[in-house]
PDB file of N, CA and C in Angstrom:
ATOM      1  N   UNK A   1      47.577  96.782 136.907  1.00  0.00           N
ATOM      2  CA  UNK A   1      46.571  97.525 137.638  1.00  0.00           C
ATOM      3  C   UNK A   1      45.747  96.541 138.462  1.00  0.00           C
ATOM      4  N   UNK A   2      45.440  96.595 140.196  1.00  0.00           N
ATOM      5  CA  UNK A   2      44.937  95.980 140.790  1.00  0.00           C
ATOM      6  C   UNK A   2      43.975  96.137 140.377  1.00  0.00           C
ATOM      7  N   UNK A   3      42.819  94.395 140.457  1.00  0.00           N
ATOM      8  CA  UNK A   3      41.219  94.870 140.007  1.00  0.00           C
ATOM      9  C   UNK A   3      40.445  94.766 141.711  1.00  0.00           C
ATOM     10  N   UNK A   4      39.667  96.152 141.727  1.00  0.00           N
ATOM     11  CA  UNK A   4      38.672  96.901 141.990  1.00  0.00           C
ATOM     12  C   UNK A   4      37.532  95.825 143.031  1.00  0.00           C
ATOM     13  N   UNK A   5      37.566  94.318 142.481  1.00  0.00           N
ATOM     14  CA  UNK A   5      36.554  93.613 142.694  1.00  0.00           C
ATOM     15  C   UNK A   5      37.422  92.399 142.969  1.00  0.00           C
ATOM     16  N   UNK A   6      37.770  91.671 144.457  1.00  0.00           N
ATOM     17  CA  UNK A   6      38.392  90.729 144.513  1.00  0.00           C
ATOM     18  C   UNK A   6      37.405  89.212 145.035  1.00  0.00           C
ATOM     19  N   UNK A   7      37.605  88.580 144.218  1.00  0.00           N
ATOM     20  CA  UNK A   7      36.829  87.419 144.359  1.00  0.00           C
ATOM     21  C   UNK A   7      37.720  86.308 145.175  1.00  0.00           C
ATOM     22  N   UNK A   8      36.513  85.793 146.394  1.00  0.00           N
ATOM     23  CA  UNK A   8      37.029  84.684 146.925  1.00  0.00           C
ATOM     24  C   UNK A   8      36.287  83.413 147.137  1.00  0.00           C
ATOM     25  N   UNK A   9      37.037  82.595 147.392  1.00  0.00           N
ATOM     26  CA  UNK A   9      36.433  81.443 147.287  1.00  0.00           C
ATOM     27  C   UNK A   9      35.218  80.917 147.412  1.00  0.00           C
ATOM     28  N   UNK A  10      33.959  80.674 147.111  1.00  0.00           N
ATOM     29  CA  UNK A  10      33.269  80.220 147.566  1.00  0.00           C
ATOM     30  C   UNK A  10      32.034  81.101 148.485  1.00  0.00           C
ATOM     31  N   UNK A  11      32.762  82.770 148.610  1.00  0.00           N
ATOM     32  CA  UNK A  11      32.338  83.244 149.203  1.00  0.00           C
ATOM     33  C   UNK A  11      31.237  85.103 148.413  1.00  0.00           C
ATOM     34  N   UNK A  12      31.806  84.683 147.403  1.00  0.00           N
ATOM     35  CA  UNK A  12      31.422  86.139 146.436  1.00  0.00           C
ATOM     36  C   UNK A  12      32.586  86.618 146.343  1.00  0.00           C
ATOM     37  N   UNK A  13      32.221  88.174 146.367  1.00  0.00           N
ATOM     38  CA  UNK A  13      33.136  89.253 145.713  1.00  0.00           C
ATOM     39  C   UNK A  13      33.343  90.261 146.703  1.00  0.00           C
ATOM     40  N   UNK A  14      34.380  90.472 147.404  1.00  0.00           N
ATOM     41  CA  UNK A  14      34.427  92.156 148.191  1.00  0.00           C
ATOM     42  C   UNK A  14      35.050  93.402 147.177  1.00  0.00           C
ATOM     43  N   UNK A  15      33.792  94.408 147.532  1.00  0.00           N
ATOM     44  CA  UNK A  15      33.752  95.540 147.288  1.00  0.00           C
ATOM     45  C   UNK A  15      34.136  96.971 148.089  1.00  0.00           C
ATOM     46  N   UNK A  16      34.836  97.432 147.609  1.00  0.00           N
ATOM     47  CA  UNK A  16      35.462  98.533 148.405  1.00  0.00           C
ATOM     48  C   UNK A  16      34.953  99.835 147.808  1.00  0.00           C
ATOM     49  N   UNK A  17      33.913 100.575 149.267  1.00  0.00           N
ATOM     50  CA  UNK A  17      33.355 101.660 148.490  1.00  0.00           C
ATOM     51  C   UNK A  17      33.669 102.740 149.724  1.00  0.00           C
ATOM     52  N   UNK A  18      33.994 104.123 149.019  1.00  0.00           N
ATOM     53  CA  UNK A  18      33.918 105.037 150.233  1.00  0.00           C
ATOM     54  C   UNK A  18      32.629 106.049 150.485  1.00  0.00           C
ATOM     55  N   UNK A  19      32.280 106.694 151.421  1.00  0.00           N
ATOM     56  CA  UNK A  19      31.025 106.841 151.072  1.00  0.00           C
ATOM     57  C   UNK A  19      31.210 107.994 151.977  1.00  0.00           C
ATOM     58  N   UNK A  20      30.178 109.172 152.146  1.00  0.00           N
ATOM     59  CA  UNK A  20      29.919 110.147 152.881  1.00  0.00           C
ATOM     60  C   UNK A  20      29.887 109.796 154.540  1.00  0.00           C
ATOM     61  N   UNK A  21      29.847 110.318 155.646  1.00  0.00           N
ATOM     62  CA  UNK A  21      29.795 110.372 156.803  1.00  0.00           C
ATOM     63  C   UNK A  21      27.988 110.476 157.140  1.00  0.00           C
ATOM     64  N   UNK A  22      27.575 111.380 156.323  1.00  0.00           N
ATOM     65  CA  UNK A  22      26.017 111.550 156.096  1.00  0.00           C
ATOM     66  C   UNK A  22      25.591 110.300 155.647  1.00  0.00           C
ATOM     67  N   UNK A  23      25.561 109.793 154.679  1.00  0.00           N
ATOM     68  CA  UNK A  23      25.140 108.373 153.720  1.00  0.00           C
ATOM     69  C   UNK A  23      25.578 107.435 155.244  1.00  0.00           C
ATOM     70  N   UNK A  24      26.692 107.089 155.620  1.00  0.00           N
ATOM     71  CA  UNK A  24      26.655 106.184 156.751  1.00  0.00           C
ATOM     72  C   UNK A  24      25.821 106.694 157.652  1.00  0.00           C
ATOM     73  N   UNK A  25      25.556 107.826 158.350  1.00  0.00           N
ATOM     74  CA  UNK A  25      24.916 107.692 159.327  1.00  0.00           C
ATOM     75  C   UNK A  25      23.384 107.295 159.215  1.00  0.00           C
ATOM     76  N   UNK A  26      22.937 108.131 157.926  1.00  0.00           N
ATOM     77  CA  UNK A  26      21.800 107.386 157.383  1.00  0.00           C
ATOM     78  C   UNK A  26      21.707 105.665 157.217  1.00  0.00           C
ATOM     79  N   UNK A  27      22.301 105.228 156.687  1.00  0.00           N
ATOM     80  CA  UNK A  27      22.738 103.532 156.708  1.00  0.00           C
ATOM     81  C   UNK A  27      22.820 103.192 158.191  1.00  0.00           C
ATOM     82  N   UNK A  28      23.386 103.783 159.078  1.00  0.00           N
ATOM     83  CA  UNK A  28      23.193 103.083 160.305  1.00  0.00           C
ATOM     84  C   UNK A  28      21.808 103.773 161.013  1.00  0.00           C
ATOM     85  N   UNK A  29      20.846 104.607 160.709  1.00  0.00           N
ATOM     86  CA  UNK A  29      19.595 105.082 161.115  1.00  0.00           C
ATOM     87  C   UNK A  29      18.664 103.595 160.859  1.00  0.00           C
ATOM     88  N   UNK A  30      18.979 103.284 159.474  1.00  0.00           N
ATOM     89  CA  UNK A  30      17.946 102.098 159.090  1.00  0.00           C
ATOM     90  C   UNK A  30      18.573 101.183 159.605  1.00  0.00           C
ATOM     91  N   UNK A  31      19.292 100.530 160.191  1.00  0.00           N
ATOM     92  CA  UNK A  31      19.869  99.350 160.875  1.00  0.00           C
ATOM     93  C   UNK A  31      19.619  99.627 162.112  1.00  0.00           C
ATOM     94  N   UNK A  32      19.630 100.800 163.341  1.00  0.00           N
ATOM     95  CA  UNK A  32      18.674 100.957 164.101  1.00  0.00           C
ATOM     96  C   UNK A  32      17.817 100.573 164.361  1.00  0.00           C
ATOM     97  N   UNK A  33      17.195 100.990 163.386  1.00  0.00           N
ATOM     98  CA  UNK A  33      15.562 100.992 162.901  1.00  0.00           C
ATOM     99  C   UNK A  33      14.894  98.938 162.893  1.00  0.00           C
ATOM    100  N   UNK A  34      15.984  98.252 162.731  1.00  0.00           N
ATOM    101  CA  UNK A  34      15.820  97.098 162.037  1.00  0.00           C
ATOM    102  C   UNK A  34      15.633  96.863 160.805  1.00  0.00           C
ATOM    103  N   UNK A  35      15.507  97.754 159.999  1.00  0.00           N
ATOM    104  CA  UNK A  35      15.368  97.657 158.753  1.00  0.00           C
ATOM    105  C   UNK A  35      16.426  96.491 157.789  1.00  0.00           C
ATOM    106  N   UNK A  36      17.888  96.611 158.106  1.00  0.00           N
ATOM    107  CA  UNK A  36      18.489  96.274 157.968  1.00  0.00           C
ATOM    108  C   UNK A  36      19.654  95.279 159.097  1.00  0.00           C
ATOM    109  N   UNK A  37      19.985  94.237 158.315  1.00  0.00           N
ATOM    110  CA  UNK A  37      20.973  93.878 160.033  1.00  0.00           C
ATOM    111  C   UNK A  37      22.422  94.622 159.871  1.00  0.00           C
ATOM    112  N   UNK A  38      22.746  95.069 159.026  1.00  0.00           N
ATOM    113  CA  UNK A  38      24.451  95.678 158.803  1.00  0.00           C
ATOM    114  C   UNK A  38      24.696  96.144 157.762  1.00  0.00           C
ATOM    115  N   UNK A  39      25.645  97.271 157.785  1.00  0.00           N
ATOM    116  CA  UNK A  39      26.051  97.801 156.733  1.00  0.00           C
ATOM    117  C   UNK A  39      26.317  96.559 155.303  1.00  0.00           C
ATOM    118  N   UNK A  40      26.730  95.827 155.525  1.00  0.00           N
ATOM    119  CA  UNK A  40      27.331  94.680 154.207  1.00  0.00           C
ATOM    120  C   UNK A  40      25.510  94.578 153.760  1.00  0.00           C
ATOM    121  N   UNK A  41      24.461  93.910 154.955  1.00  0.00           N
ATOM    122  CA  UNK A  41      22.932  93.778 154.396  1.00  0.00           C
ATOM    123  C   UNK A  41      22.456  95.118 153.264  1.00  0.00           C
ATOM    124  N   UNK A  42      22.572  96.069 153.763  1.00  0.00           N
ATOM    125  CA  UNK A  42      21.833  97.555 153.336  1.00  0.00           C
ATOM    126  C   UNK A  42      22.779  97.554 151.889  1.00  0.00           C
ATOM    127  N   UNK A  43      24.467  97.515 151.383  1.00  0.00           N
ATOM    128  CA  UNK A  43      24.725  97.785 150.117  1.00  0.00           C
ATOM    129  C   UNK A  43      24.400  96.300 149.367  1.00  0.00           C
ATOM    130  N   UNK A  44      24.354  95.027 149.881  1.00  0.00           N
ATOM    131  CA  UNK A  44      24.127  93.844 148.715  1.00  0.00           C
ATOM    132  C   UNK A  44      22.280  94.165 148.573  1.00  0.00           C
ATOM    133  N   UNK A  45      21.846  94.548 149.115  1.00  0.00           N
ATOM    134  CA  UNK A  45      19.782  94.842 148.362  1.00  0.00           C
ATOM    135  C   UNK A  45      20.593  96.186 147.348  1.00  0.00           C
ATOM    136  N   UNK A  46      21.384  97.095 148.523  1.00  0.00           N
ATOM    137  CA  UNK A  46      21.020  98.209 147.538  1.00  0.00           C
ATOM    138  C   UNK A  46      21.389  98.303 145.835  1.00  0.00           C
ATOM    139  N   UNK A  47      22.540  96.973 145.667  1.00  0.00           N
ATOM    140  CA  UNK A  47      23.221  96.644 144.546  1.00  0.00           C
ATOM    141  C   UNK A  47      22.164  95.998 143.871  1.00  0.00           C
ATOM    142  N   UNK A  48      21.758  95.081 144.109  1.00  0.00           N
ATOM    143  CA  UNK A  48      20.675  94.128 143.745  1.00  0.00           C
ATOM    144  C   UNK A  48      19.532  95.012 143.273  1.00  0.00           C
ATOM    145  N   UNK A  49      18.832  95.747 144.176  1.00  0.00           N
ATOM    146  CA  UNK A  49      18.181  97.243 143.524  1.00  0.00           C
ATOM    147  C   UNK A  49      17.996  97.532 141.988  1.00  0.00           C
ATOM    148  N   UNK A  50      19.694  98.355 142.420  1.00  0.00           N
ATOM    149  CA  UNK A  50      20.176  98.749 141.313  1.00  0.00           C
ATOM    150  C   UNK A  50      20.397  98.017 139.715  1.00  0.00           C
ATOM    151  N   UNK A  51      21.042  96.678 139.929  1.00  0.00           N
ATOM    152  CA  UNK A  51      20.734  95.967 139.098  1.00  0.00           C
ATOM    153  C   UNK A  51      19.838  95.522 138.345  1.00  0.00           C
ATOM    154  N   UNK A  52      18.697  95.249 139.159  1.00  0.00           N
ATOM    155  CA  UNK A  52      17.308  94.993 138.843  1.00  0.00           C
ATOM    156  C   UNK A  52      16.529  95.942 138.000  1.00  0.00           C
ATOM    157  N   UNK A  53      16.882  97.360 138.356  1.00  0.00           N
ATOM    158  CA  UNK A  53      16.276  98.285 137.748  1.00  0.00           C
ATOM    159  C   UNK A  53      16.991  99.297 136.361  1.00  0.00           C
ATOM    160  N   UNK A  54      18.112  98.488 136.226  1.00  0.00           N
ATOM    161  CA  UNK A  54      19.059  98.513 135.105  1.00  0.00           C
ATOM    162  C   UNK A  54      18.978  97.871 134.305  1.00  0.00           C
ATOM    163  N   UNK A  55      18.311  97.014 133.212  1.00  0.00           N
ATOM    164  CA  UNK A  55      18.359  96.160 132.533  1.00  0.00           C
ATOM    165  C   UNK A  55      19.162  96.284 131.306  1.00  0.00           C
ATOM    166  N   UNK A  56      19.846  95.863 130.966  1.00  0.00           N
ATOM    167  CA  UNK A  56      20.730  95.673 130.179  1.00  0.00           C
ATOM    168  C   UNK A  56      19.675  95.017 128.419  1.00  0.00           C
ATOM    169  N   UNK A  57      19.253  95.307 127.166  1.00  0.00           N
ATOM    170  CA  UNK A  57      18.507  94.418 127.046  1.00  0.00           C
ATOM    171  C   UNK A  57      19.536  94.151 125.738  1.00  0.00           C
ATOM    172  N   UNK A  58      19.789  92.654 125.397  1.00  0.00           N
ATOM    173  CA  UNK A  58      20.410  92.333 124.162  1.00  0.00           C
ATOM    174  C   UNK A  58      19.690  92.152 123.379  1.00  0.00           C
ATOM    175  N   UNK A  59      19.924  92.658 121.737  1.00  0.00           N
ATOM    176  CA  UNK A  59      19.457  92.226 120.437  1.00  0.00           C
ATOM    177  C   UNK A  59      19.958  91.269 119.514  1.00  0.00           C
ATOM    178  N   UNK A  60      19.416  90.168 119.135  1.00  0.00           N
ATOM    179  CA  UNK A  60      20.240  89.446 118.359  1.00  0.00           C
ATOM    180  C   UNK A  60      20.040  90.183 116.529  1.00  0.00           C
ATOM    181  N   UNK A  61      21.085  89.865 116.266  1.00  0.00           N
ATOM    182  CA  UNK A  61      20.781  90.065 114.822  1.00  0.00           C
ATOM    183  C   UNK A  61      20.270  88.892 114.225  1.00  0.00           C
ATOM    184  N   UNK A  62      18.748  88.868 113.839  1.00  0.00           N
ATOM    185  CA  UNK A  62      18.487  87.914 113.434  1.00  0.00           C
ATOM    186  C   UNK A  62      17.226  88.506 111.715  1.00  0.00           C
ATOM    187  N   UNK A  63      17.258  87.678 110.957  1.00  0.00           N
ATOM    188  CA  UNK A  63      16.364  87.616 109.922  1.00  0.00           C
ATOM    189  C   UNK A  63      15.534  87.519 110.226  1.00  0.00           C
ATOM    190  N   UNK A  64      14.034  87.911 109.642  1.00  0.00           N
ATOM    191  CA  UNK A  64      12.598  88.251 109.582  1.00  0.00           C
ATOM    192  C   UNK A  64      11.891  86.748 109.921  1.00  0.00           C
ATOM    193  N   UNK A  65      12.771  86.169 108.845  1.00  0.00           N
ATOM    194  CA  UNK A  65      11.718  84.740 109.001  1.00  0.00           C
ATOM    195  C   UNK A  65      12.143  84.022 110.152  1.00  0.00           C
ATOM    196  N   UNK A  66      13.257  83.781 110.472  1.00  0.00           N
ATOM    197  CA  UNK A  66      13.977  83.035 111.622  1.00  0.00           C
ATOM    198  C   UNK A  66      13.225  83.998 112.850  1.00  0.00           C
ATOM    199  N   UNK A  67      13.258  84.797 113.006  1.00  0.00           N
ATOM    200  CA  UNK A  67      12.265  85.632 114.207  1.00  0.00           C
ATOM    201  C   UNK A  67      11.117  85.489 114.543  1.00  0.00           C
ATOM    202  N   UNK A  68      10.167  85.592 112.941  1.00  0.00           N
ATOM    203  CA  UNK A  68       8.781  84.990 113.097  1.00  0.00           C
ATOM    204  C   UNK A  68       8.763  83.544 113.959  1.00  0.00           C
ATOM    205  N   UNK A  69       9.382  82.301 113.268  1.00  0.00           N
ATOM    206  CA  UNK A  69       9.586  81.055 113.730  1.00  0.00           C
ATOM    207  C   UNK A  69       9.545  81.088 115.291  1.00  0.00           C
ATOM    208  N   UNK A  70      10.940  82.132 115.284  1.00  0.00           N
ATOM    209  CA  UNK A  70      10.625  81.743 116.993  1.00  0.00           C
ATOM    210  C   UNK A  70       9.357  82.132 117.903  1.00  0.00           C
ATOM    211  N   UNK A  71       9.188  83.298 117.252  1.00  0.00           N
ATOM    212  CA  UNK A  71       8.223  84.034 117.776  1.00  0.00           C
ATOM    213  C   UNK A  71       7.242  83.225 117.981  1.00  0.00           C
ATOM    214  N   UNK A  72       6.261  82.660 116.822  1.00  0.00           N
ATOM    215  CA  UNK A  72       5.306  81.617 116.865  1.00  0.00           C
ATOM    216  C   UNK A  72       5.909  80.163 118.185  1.00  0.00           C
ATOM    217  N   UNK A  73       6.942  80.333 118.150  1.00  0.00           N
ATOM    218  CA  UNK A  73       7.518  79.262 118.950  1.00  0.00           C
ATOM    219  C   UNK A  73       7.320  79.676 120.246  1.00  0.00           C
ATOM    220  N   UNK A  74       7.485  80.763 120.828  1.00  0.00           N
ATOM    221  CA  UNK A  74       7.465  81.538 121.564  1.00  0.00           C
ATOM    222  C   UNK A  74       5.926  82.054 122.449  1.00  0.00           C
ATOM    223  N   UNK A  75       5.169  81.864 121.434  1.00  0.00           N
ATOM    224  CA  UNK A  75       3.397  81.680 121.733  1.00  0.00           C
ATOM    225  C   UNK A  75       2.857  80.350 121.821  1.00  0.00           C
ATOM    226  N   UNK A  76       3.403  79.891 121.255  1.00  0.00           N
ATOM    227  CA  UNK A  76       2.729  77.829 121.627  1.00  0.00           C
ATOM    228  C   UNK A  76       3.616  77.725 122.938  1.00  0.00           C
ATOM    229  N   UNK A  77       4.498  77.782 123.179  1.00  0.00           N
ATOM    230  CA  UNK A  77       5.061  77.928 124.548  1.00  0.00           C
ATOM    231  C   UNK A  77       4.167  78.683 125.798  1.00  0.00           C
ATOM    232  N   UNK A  78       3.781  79.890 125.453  1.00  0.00           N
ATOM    233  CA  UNK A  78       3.551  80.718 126.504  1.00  0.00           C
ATOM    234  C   UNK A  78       1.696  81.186 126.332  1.00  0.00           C
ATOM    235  N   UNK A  79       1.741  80.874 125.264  1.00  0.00           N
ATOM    236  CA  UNK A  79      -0.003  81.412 125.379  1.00  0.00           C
ATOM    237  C   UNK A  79      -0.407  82.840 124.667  1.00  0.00           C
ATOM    238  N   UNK A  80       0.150  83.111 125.551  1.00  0.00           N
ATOM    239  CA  UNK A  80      -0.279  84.741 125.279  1.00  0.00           C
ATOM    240  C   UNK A  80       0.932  86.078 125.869  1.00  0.00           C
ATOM    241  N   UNK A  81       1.088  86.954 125.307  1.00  0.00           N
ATOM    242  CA  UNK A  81       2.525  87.573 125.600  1.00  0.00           C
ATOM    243  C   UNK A  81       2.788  89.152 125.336  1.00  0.00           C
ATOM    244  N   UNK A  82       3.163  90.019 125.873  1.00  0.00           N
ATOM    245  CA  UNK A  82       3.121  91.446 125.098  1.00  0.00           C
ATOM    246  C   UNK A  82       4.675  91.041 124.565  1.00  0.00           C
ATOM    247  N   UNK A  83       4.111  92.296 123.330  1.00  0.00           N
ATOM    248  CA  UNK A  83       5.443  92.155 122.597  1.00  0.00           C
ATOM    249  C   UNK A  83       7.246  92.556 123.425  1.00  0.00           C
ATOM    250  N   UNK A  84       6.979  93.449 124.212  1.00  0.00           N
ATOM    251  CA  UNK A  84       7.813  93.882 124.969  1.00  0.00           C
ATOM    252  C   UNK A  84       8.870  92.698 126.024  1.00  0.00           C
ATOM    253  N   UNK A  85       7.921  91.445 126.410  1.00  0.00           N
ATOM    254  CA  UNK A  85       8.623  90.360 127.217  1.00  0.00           C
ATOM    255  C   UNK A  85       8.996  89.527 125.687  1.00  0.00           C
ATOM    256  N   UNK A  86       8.657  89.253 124.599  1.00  0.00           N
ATOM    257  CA  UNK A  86       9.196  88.764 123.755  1.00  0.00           C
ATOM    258  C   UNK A  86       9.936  89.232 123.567  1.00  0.00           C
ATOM    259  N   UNK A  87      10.554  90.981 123.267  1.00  0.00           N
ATOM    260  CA  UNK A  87      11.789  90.378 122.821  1.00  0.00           C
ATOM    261  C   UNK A  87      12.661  90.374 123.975  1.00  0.00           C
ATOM    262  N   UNK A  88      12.373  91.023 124.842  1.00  0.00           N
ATOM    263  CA  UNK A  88      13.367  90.905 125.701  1.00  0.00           C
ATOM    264  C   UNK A  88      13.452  89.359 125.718  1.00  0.00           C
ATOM    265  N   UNK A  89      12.666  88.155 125.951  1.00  0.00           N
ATOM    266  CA  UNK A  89      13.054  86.925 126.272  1.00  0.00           C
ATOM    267  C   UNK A  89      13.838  86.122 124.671  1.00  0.00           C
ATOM    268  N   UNK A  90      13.422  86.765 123.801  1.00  0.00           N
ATOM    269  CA  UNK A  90      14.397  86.077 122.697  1.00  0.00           C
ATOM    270  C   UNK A  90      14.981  87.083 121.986  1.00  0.00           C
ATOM    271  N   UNK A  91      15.479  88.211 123.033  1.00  0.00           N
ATOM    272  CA  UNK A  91      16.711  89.175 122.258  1.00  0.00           C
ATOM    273  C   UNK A  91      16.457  89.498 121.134  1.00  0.00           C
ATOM    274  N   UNK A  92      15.052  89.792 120.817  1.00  0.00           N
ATOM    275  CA  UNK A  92      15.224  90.159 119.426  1.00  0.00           C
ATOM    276  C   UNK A  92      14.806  91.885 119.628  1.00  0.00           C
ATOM    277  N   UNK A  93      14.894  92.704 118.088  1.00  0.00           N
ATOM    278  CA  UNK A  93      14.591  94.800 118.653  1.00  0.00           C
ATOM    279  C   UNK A  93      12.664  94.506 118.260  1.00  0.00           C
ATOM    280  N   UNK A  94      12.421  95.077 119.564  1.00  0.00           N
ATOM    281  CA  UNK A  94      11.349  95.237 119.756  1.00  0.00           C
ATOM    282  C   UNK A  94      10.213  95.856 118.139  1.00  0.00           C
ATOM    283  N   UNK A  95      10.944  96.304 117.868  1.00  0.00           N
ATOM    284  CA  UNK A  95      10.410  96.724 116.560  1.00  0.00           C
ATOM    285  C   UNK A  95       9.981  95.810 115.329  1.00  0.00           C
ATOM    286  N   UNK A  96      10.967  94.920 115.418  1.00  0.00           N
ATOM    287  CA  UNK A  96      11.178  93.568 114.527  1.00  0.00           C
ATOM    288  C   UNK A  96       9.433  92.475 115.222  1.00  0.00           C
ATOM    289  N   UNK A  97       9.745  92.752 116.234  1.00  0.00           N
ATOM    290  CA  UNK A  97       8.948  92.039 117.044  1.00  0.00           C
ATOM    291  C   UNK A  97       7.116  92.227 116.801  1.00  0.00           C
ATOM    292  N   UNK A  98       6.926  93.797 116.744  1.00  0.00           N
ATOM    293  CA  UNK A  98       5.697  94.146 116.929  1.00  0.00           C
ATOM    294  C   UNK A  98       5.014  94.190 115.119  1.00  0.00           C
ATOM    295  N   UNK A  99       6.348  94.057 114.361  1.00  0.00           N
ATOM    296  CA  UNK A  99       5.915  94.074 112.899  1.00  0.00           C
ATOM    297  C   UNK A  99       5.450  92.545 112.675  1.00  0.00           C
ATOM    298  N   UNK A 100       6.286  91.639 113.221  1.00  0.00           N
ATOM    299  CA  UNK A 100       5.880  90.020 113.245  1.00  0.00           C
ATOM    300  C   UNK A 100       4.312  90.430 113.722  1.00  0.00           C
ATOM    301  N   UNK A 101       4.198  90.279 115.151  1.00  0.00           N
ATOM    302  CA  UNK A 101       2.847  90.398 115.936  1.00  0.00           C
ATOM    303  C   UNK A 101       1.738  90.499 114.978  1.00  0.00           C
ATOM    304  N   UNK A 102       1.686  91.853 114.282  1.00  0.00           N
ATOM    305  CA  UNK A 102       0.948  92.606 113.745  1.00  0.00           C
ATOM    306  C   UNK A 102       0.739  91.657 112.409  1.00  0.00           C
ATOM    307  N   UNK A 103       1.526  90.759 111.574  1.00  0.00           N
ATOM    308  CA  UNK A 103       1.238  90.164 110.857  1.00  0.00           C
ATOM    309  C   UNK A 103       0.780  88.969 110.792  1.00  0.00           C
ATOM    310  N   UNK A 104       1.042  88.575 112.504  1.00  0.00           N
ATOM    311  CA  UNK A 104       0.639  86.821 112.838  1.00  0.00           C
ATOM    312  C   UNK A 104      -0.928  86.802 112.699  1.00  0.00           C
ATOM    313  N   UNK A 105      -0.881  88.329 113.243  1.00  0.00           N
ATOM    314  CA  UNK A 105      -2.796  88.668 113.635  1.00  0.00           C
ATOM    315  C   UNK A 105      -3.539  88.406 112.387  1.00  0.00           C
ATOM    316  N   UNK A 106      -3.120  89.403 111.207  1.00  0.00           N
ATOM    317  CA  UNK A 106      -3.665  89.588 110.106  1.00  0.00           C
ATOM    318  C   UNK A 106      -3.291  88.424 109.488  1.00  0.00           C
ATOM    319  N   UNK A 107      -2.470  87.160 109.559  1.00  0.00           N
ATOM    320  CA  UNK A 107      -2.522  86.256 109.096  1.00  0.00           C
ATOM    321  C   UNK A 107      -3.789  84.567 109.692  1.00  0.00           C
ATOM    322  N   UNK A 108      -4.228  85.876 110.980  1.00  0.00           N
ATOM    323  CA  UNK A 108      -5.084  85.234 111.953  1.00  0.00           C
ATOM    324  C   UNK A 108      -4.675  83.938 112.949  1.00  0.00           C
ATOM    325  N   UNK A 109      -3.440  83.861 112.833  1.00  0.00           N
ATOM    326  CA  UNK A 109      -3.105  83.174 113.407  1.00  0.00           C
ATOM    327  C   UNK A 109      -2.963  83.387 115.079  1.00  0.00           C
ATOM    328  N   UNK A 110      -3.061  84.386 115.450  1.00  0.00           N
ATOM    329  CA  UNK A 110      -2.586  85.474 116.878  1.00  0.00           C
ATOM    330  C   UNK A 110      -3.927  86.299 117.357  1.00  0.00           C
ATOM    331  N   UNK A 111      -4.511  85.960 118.311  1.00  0.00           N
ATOM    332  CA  UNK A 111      -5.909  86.647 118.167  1.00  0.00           C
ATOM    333  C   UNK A 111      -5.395  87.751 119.452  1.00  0.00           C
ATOM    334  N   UNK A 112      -5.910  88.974 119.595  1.00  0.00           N
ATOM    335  CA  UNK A 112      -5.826  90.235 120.394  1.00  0.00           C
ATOM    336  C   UNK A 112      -6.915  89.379 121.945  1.00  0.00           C
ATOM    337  N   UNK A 113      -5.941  89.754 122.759  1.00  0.00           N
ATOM    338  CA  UNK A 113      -6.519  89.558 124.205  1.00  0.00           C
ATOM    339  C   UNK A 113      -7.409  90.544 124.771  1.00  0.00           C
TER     340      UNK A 113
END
């Protein structure tokens, strides 16, 4: 089975998409417009977009104490942090995360901003 996404040298990836007659003419309204310089400009943002606003988020499976560790590791690093960019930045489930938080505090170690 041919793949979908052919990569070349040095240059990225071409993508082969078919699209409405409407959707292009719109796509060439905003290139008109200047908005855009060419059809290839208008789908690599619009991918990029999309990507951006897709986040994918990984969980590691990790133990309580090994989490705390980082976590604390994770605040001498950065200062100050909502729980939400922690785990996303050390993959850990947000849940795991806000039970640490909540105990760094009451251990006083973590003071509320």
């Amino acid at each position: 089975m041919a793949s979908a996404i052919k990569p070349k040298e040095s240059q990225g990836c071409v993508i082969g998409s078919k699209i409405t007659r409407s959707e292009l003419s719109q796509i060439q309204d905003l290139i008109d417009a200047g908005v855009y310089l060419n059809a290839s400009d208008f789908v690599r943002e619009a991918i990029r977009d999309k990507l951006a606003a897709i986040k994918v988020i990984k969980c590691r499976d990790v133990d309580y104490e090994t989490a705390k560790k980082e976590i604390i590791g994770y605040f001498q690093r950065n200062q100050e942090a909502y729980p939400d960019e922690i785990s996303q930045d050390l993959e850990l489930d947000f849940d795991l995360v806000r039970r640490i938080t909540a105990e760094l505090k009451k251990e006083g170690r973590l003071e509320a901003v």
